[in-house]
N, C-alpha and C. Protein backbone atom coordinates (compact mmCIF):
# COMPACT_ATOMS: atom_id res chain seq x y z
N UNK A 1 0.84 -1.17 0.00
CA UNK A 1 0.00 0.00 0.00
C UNK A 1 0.89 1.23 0.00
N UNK A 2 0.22 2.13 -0.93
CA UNK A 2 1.59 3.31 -1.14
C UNK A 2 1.11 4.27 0.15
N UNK A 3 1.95 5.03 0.63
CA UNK A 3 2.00 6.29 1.84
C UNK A 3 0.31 7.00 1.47
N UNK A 4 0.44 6.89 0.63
CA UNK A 4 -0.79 8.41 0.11
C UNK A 4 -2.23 7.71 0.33
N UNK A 5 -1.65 6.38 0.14
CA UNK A 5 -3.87 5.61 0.58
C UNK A 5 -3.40 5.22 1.90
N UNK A 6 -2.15 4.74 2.54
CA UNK A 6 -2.27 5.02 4.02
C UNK A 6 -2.70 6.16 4.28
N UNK A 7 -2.22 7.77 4.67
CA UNK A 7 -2.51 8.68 4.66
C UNK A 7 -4.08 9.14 4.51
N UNK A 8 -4.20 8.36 3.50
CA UNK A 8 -6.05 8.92 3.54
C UNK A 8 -6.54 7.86 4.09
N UNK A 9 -6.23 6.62 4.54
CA UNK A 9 -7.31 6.08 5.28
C UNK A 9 -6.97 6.57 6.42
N UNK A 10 -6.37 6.92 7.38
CA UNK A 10 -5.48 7.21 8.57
C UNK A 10 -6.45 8.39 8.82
N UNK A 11 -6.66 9.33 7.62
CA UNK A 11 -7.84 10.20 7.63
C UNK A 11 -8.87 10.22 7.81
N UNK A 12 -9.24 9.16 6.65
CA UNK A 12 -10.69 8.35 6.73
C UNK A 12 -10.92 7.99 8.41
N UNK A 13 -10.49 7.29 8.78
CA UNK A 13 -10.29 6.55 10.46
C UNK A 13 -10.47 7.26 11.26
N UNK A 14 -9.40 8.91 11.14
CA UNK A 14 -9.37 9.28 12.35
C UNK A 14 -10.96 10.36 12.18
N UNK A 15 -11.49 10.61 11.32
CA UNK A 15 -12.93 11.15 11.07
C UNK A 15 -14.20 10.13 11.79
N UNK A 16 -14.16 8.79 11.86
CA UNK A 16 -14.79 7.86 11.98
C UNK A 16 -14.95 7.80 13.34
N UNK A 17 -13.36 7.60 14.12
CA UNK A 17 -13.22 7.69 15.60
C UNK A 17 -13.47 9.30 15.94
N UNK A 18 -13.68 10.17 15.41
CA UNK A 18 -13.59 11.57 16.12
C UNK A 18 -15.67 11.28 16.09
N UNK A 19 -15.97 11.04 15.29
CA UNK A 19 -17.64 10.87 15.10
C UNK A 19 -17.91 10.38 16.34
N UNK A 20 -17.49 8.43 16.79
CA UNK A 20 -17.41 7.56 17.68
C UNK A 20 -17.61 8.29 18.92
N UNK A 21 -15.98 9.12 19.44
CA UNK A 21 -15.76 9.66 20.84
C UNK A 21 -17.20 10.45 21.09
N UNK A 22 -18.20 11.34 20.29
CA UNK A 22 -18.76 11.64 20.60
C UNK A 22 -19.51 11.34 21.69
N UNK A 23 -19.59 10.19 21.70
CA UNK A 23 -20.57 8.98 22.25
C UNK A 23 -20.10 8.66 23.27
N UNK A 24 -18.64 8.80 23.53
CA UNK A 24 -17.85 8.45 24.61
C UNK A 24 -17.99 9.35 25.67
N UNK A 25 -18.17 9.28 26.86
CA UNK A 25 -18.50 9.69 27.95
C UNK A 25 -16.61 10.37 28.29
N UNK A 26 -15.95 9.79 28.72
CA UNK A 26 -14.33 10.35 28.39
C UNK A 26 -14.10 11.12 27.90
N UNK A 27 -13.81 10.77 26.47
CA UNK A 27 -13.67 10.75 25.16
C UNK A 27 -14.17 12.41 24.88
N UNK A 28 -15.74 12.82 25.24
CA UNK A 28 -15.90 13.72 24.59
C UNK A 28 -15.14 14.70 25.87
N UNK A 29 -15.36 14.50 27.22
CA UNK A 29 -14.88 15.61 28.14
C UNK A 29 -13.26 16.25 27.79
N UNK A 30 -12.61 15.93 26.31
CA UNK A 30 -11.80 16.14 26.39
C UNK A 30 -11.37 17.39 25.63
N UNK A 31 -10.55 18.12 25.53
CA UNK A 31 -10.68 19.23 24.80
C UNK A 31 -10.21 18.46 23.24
N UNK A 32 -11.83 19.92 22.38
CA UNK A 32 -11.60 19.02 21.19
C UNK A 32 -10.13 19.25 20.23
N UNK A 33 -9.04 20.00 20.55
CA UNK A 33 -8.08 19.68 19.81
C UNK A 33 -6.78 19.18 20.04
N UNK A 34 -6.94 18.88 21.29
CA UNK A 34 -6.11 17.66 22.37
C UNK A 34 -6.98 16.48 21.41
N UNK A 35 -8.29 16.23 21.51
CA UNK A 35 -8.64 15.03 21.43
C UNK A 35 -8.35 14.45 19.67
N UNK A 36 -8.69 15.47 18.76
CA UNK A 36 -8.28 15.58 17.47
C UNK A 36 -6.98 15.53 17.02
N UNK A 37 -5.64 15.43 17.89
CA UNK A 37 -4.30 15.40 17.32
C UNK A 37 -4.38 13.66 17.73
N UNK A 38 -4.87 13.63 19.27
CA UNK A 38 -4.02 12.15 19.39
C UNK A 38 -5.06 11.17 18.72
N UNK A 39 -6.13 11.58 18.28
CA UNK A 39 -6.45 10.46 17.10
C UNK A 39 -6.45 10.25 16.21
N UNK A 40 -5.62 11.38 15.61
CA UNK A 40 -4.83 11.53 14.08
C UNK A 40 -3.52 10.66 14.18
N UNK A 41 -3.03 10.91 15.19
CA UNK A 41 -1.55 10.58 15.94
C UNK A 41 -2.02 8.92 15.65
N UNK A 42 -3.02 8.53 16.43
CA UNK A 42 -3.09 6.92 16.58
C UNK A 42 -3.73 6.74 15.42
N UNK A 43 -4.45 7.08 14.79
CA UNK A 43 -5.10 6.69 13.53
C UNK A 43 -4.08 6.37 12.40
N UNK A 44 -2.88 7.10 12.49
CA UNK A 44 -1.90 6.99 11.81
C UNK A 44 -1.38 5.91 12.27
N UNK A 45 -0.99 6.08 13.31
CA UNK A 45 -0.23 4.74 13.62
C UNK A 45 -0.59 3.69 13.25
N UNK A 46 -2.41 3.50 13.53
CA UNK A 46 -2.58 1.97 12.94
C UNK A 46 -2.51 1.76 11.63
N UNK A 47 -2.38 3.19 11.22
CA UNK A 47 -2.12 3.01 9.75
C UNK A 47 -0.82 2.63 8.79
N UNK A 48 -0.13 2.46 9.73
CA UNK A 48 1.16 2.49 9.24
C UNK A 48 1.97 3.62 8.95
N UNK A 49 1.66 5.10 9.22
CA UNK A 49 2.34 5.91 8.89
C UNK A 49 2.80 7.01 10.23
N UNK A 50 4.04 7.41 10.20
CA UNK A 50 4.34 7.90 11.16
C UNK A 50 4.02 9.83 10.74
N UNK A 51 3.91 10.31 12.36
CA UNK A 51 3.28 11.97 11.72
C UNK A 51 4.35 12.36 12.75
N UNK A 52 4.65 13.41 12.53
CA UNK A 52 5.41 14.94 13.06
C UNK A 52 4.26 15.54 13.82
N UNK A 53 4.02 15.27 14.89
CA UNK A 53 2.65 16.33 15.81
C UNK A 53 3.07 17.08 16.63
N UNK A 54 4.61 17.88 16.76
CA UNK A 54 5.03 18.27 17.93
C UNK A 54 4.93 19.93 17.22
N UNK A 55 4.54 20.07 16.13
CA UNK A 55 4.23 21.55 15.83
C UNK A 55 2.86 22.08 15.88
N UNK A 56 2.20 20.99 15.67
CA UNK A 56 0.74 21.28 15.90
C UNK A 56 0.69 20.70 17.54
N UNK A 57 1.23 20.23 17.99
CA UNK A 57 1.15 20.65 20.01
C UNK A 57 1.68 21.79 20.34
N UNK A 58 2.69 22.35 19.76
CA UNK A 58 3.30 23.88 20.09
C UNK A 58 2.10 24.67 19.95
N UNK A 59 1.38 24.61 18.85
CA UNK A 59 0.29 25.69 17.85
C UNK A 59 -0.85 25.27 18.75
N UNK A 60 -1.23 24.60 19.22
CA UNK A 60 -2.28 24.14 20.27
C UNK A 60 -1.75 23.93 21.67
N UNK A 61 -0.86 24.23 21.61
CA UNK A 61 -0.39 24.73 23.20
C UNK A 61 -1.23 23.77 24.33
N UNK A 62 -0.46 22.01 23.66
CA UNK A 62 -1.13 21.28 23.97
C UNK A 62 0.24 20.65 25.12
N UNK A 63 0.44 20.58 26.75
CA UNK A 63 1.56 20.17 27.64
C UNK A 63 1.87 18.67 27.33
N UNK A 64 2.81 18.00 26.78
CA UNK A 64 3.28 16.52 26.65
C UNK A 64 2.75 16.09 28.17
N UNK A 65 2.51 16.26 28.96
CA UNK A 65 1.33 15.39 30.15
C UNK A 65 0.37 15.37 29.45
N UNK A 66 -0.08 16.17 29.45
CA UNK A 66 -2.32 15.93 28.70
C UNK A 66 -1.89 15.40 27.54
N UNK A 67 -1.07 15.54 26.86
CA UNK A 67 -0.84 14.63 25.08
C UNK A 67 -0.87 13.21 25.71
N UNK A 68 0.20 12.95 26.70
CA UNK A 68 0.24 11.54 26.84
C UNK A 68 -1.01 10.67 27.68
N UNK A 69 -1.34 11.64 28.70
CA UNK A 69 -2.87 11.03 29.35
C UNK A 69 -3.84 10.97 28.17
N UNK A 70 -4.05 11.90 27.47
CA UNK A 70 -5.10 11.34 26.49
C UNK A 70 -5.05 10.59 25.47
N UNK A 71 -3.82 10.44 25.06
CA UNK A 71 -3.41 8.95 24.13
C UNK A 71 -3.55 7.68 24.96
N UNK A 72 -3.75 7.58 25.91
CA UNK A 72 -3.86 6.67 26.77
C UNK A 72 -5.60 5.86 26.40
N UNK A 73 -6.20 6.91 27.01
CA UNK A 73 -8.06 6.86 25.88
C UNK A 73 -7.57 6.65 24.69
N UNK A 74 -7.30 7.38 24.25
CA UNK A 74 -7.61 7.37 22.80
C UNK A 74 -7.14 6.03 22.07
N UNK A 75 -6.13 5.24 23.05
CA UNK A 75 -5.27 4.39 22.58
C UNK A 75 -6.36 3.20 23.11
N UNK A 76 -6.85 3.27 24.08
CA UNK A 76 -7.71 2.48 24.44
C UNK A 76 -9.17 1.76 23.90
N UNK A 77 -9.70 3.68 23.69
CA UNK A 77 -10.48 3.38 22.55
C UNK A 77 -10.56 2.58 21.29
N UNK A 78 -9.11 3.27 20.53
CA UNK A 78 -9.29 2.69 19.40
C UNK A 78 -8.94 1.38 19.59
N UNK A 79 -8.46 0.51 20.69
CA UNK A 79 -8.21 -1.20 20.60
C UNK A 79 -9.52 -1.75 20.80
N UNK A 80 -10.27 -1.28 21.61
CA UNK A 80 -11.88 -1.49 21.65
C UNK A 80 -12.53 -1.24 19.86
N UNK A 81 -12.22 -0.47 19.37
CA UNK A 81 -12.65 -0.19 18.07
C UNK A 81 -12.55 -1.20 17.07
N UNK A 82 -11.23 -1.64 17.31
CA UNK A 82 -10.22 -2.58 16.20
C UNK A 82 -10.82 -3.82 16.84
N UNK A 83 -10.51 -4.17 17.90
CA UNK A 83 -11.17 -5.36 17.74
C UNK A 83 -12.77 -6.29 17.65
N UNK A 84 -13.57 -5.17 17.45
CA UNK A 84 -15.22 -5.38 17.46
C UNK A 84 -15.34 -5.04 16.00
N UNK A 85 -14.57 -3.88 15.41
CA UNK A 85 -14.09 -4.20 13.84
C UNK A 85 -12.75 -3.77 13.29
N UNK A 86 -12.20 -5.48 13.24
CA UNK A 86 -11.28 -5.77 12.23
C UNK A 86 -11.27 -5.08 10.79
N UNK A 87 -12.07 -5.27 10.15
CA UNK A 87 -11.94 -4.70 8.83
C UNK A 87 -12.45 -3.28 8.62
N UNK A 88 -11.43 -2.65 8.73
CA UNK A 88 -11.80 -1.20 8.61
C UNK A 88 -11.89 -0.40 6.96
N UNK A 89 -12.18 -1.25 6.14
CA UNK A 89 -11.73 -1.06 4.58
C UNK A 89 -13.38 0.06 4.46
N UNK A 90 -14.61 -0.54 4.96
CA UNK A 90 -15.88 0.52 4.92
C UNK A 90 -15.59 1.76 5.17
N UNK A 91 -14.74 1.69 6.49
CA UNK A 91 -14.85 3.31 7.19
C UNK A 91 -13.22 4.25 6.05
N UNK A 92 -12.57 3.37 5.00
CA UNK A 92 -12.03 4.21 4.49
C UNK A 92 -12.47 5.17 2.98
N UNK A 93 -13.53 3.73 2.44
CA UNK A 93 -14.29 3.85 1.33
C UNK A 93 -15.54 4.95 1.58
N UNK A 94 -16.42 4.68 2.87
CA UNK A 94 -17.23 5.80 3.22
C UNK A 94 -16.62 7.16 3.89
N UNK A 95 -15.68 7.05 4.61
CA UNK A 95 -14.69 8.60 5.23
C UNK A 95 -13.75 9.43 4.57
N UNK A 96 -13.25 8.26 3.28
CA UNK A 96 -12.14 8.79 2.69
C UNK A 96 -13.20 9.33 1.80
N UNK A 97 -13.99 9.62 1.44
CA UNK A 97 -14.72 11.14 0.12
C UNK A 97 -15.63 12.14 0.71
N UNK A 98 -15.55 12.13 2.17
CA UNK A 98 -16.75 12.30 2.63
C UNK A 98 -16.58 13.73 1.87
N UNK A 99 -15.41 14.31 2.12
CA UNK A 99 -15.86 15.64 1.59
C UNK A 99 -14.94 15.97 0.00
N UNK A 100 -15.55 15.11 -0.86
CA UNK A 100 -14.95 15.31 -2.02
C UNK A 100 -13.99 13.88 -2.58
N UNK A 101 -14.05 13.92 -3.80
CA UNK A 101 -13.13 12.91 -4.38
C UNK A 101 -11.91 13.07 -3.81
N UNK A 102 -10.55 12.19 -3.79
CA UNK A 102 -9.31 12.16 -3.51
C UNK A 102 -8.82 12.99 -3.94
């Protein structure tokens, strides 16, 4: 799989789980752009692709404590996610256009 359809599913995903947390009692008490990096951050990860997030934590003046407590959820979450669904190929085909072709 080339970087660029990792990348957009990693997108696709982390749109899917940002929908999800809503629902999450945690999840939503969290500030939303603390909660929006580290599930880009992990969305990537399961995606196989590694991200640079330490400029957008500077720009969100987000403290490496609260980054790492809330990757903790978020990390949690998404293993609860992954394993009730394995095949995440829907949430890239329905998330990856949501707003427009590739």
């Amino acid at each position: 799989m080339c970087y660029m359809s990792c990348f957009r599913c990693a997108r696709a995903l982390g749109r899917y789980v940002l929908e999800l947390a809503l629902q999450d009692y945690t999840l939503s008490r969290i500030r939303p752009s603390l909660l929006a990096l580290c599930v880009w951050q992990t969305a990537a990860h399961t995606q196989g692709t590694t991200l640079d997030t330490r400029t957008l934590q500077r720009i969100c003046d987000i403290t490496p404590h609260a980054l790492d407590a809330c990757l903790v959820h978020v990390t949690v979450f998404f293993e609860s996610f992954m394993s009730t669904c394995p095949n995440i190929s829907f949430v890239c085909e329905k998330y990856g256009n949501l707003y427009g072709p590739k």
